[in-house]
Protein backbone atom coordinates (compact mmCIF):
# COMPACT_ATOMS: atom_id res chain seq x y z
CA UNK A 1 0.00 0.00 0.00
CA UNK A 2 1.11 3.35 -0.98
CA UNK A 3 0.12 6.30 1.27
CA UNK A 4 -0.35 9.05 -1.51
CA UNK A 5 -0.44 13.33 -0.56
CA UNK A 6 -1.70 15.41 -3.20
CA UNK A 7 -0.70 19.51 -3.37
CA UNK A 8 -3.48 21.43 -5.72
CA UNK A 9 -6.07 18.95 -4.33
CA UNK A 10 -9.14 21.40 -5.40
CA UNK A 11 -7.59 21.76 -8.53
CA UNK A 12 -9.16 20.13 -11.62
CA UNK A 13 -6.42 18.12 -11.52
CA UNK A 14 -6.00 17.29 -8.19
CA UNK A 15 -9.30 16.33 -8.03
CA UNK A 16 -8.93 13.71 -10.57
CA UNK A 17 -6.18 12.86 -9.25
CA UNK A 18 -8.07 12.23 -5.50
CA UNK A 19 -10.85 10.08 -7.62
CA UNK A 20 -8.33 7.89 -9.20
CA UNK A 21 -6.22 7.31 -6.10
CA UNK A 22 -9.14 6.39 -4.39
CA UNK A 23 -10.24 3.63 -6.95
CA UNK A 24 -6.91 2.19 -6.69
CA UNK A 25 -6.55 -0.65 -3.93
CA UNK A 26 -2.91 -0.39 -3.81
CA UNK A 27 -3.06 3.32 -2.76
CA UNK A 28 -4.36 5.21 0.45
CA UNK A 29 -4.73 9.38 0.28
CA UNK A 30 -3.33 10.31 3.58
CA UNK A 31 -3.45 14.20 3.40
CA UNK A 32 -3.58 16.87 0.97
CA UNK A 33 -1.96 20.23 0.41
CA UNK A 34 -3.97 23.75 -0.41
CA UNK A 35 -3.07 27.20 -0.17
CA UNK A 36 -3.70 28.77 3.00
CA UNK A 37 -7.13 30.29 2.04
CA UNK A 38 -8.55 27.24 1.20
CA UNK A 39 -6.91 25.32 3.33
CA UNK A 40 -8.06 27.05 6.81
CA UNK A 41 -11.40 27.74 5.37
CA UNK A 42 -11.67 24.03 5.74
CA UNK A 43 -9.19 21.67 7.15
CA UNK A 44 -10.93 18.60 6.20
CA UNK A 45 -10.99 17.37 2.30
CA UNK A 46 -13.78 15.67 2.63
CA UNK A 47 -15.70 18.69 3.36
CA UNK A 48 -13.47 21.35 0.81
CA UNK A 49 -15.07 18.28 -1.93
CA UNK A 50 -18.61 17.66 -0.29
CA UNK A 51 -17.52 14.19 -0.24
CA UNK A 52 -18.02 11.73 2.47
CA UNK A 53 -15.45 9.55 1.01
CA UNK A 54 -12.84 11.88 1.92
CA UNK A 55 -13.86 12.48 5.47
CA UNK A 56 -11.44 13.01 8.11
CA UNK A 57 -8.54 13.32 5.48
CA UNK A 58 -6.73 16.46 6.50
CA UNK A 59 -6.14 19.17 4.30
CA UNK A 60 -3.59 21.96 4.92
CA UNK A 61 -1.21 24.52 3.31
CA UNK A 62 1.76 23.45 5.94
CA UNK A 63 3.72 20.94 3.76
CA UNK A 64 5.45 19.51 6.49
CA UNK A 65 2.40 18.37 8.74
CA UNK A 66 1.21 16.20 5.77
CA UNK A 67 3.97 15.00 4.14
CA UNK A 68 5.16 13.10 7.54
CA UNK A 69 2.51 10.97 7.03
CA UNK A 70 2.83 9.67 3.33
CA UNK A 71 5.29 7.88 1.14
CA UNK A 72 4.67 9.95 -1.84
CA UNK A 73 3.63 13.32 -2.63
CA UNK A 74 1.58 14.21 -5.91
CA UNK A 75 2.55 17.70 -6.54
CA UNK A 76 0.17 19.85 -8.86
CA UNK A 77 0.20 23.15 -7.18
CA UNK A 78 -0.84 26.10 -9.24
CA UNK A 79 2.10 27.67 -8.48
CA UNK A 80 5.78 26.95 -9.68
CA UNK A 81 7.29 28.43 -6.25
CA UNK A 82 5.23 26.59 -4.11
CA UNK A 83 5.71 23.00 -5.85
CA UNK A 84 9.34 23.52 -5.78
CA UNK A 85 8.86 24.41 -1.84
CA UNK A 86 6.73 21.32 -1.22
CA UNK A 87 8.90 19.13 -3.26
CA UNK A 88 12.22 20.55 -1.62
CA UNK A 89 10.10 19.62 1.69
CA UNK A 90 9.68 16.61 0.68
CA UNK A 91 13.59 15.65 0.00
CA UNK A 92 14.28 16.35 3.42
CA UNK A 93 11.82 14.15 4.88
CA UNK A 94 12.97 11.43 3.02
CA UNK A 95 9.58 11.29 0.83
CA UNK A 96 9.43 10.28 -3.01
CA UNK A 97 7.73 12.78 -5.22
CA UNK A 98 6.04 13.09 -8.18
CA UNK A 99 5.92 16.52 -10.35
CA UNK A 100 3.15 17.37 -12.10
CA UNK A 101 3.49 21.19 -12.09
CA UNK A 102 4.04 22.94 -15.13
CA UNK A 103 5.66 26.36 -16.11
CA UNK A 104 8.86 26.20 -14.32
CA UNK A 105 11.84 28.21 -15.29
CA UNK A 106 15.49 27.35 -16.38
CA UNK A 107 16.32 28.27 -13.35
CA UNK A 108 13.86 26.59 -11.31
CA UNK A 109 14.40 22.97 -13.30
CA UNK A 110 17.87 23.18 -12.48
CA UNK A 111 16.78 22.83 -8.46
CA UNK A 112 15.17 19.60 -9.41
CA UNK A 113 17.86 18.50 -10.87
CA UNK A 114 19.75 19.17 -7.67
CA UNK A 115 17.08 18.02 -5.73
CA UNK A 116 17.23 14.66 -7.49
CA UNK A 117 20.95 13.85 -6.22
CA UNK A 118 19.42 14.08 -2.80
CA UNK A 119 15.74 13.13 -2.84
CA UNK A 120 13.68 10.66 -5.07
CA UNK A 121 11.90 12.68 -7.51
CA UNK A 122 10.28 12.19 -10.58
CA UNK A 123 9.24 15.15 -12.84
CA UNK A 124 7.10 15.38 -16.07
CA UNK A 125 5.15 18.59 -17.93
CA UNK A 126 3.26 15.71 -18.82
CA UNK A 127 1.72 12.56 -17.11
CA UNK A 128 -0.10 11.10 -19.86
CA UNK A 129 1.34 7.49 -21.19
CA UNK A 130 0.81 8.31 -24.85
CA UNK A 131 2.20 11.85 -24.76
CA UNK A 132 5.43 10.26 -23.34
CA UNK A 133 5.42 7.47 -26.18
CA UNK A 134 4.81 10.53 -28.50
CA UNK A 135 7.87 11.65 -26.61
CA UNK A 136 9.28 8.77 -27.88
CA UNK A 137 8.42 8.75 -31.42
CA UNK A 138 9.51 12.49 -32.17
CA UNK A 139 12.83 11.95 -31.08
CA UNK A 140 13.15 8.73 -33.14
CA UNK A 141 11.42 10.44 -36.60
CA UNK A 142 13.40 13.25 -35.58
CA UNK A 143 16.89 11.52 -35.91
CA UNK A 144 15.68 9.53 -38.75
CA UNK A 145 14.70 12.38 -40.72
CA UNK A 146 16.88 15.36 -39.75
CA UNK A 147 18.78 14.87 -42.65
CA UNK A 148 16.66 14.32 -45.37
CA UNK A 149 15.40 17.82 -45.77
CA UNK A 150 12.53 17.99 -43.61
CA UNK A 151 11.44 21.27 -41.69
CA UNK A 152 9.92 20.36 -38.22
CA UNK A 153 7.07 22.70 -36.38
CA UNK A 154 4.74 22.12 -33.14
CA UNK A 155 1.03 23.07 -32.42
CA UNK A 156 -0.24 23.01 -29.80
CA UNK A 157 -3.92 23.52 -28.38
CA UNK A 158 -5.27 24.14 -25.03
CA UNK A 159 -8.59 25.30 -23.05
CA UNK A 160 -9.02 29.21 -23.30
CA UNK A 161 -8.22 28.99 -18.83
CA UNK A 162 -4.70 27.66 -19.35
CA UNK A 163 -2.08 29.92 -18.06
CA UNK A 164 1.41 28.98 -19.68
CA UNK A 165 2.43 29.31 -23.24
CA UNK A 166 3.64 27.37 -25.09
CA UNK A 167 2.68 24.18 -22.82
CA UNK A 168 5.15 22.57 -20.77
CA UNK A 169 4.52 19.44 -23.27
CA UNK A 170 4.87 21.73 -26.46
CA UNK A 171 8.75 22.61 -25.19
CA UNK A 172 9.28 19.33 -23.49
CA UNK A 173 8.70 18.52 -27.60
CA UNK A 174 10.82 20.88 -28.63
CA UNK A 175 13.85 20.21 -26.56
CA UNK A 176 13.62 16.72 -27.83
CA UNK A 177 13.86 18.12 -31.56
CA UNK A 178 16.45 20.19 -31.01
CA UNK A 179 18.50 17.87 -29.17
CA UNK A 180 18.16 15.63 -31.71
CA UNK A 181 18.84 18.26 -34.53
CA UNK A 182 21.86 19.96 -32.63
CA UNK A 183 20.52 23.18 -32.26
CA UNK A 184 20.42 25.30 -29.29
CA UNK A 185 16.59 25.83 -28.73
CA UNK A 186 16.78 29.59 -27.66
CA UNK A 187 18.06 30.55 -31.42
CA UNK A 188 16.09 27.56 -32.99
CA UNK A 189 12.49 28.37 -31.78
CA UNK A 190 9.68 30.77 -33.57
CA UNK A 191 6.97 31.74 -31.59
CA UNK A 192 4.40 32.36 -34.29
CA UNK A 193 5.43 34.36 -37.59
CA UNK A 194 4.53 37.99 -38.90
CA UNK A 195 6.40 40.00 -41.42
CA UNK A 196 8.07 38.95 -44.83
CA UNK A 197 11.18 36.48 -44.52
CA UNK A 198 12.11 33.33 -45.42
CA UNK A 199 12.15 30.48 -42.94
CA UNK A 200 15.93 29.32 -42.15
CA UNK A 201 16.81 25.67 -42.06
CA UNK A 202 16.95 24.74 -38.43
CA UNK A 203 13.67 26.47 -37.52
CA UNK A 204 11.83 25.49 -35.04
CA UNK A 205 7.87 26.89 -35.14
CA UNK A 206 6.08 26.30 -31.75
CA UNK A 207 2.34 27.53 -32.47
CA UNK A 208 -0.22 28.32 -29.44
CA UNK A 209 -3.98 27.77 -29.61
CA UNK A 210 -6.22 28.95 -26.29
CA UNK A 211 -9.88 28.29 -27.04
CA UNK A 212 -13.13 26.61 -25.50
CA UNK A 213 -12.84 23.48 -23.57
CA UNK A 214 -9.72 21.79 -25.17
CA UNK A 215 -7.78 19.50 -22.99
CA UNK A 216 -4.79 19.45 -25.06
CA UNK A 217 -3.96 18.71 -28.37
CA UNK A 218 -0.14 18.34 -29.95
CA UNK A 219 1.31 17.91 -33.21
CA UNK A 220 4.49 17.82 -34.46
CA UNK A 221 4.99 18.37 -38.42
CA UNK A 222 7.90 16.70 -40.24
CA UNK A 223 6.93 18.89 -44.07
CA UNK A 224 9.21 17.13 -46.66
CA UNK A 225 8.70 17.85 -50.31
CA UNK A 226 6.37 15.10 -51.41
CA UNK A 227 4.77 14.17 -48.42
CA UNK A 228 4.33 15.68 -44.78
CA UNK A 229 4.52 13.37 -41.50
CA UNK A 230 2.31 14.47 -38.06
CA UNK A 231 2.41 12.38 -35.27
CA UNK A 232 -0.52 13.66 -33.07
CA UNK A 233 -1.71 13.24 -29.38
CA UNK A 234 -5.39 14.51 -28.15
CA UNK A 235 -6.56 14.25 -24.95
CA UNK A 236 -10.11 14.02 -24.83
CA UNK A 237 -10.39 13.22 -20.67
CA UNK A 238 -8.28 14.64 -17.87
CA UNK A 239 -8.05 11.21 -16.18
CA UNK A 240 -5.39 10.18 -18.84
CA UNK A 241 -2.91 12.75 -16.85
CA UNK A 242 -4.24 11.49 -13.24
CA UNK A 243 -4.07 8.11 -13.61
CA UNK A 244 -0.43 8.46 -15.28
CA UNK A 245 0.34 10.42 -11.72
CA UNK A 246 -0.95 7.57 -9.98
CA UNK A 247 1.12 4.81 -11.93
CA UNK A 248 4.02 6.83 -11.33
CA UNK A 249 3.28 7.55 -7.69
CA UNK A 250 3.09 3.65 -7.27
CA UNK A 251 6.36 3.10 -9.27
CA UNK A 252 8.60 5.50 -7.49
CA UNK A 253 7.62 4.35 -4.56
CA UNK A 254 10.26 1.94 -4.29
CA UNK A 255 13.12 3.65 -5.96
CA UNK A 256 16.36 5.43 -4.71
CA UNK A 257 17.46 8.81 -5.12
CA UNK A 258 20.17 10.06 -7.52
CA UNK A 259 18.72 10.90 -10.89
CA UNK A 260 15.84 12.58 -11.62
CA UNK A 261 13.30 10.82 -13.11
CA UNK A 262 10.57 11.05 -15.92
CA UNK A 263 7.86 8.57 -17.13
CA UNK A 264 10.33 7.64 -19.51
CA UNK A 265 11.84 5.56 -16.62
CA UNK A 266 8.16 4.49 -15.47
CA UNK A 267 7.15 3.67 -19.38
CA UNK A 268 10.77 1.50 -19.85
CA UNK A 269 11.16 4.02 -22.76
């Protein structure tokens, strides 16, 4: 059994997240994390939900008072700061975590990273298992076809609420085609187009849609002369990114720090 926190637990996601967990018999929610206002409005989950199943789980915004009671935290705070405060938490009492939040900075990656040598931690922009196979498949058509004059450009679409752009999935997708082209992605990437010029050879368009109720949609475009490649993921439920939290949650469970992790690792990718 797996005794599961979850930080942004009134969150759309951390409510899926919650229903999930609780439908899996090999994990037990033992707390969740909220930010102060909603936490001391409160202090039971079961109650912030109108929920009876959640009854007498305690919900908080002090990290510390929850986390001593679980093996793993699910972290999908709304904010970068406060994920990377939970998580860092969460390193020094020994906990596993799981890192859900997106919209970090360079800067703010880089104390995972560190994080990582000390703590077991496992971050992702995105916990879906076919995003992370389309992960997968970019950077193989990517080194296949990097040399046989193909131009390579990402779209991605999102609900008009989202806050970040591009997505934290849309870069994770770029940084894979750039790696795999050699490019550095600060001089490779085009945020949209205007104005009259040609497009240079090592281009790399990322393209932002906000609209409606979209979950997520991504593309990548291999355009050859002849024939054009697109290897496409849609999300048509939110579950698909809980229950890959959940899988992961119940695979890191049992693994050692050092490295940081992604569901790469949890896939066997």
């Amino acid at each position: 059994m797996v005794k599961v926190a979850v930080s942004g637990a009134l969150g759309r996601m951390g409510k899926r997240i919650l229903n999930i967990a609780h439908e899996d018999p090999q994990v037990r929610i033992c707390g969740a994390i909220e930010s102060p206002q909603n936490a001391q409005k409160y202090g039971d989950l079961g109650e912030a939900l109108n929920d009876d199943r959640f009854k007498g789980i305690l919900l908080s915004d002090n990290a510390e008072e929850i986390l001593k009671n679980c093996d793993v935290l699910i972290e999908f705070a709304n904010s970068t700061k406060a994920a990377l405060e939970h998580t860092e938490k969460a390193v020094e009492l020994g906990k596993k975590v799981v890192v859900g939040t997106t919209g970090f900075s360079k800067e703010e990656l880089k104390k995972f990273e560190e994080l990582a040598k000390r703590g077991t931690v496992l971050f992702s922009p995105n916990m879906s298992l076919g995003v992370n196979l389309l992960f997968r498949l970019v950077e193989i058509a990517t080194r296949v076809l990097k040399d046989k004059d193909f131009d390579i450009e990402i779209g991605e679409i999102h609900h008009r609420f989202k806050k970040d752009a591009p997505s934290g999935t849309a870069m994770r997708l770029a940084e894979i085609v750039a790696k795999e082209l050699g490019v550095d992605l600060e001089e490779a990437a085009v945020y949209g187009r205007k104005g009259h010029y040609e497009r240079a050879k090592n281009d790399i368009g990322i393209m932002t849609f906000r609209g409606g109720d979209v979950v997520g949609e991504h593309t990548v475009y291999f355009f050859g002369f002849g024939e054009r490649l697109e290897l496409t993921h849609r999300a048509t439920n939110r579950d698909i990114f809980a229950k890959g939290a959940v899988i992961a949650a119940k695979w890191i469970a049992d693994k050692e720090p050092g490295k940081l992790y992604n569901m790469f690792d949890v896939l066997g990718l």
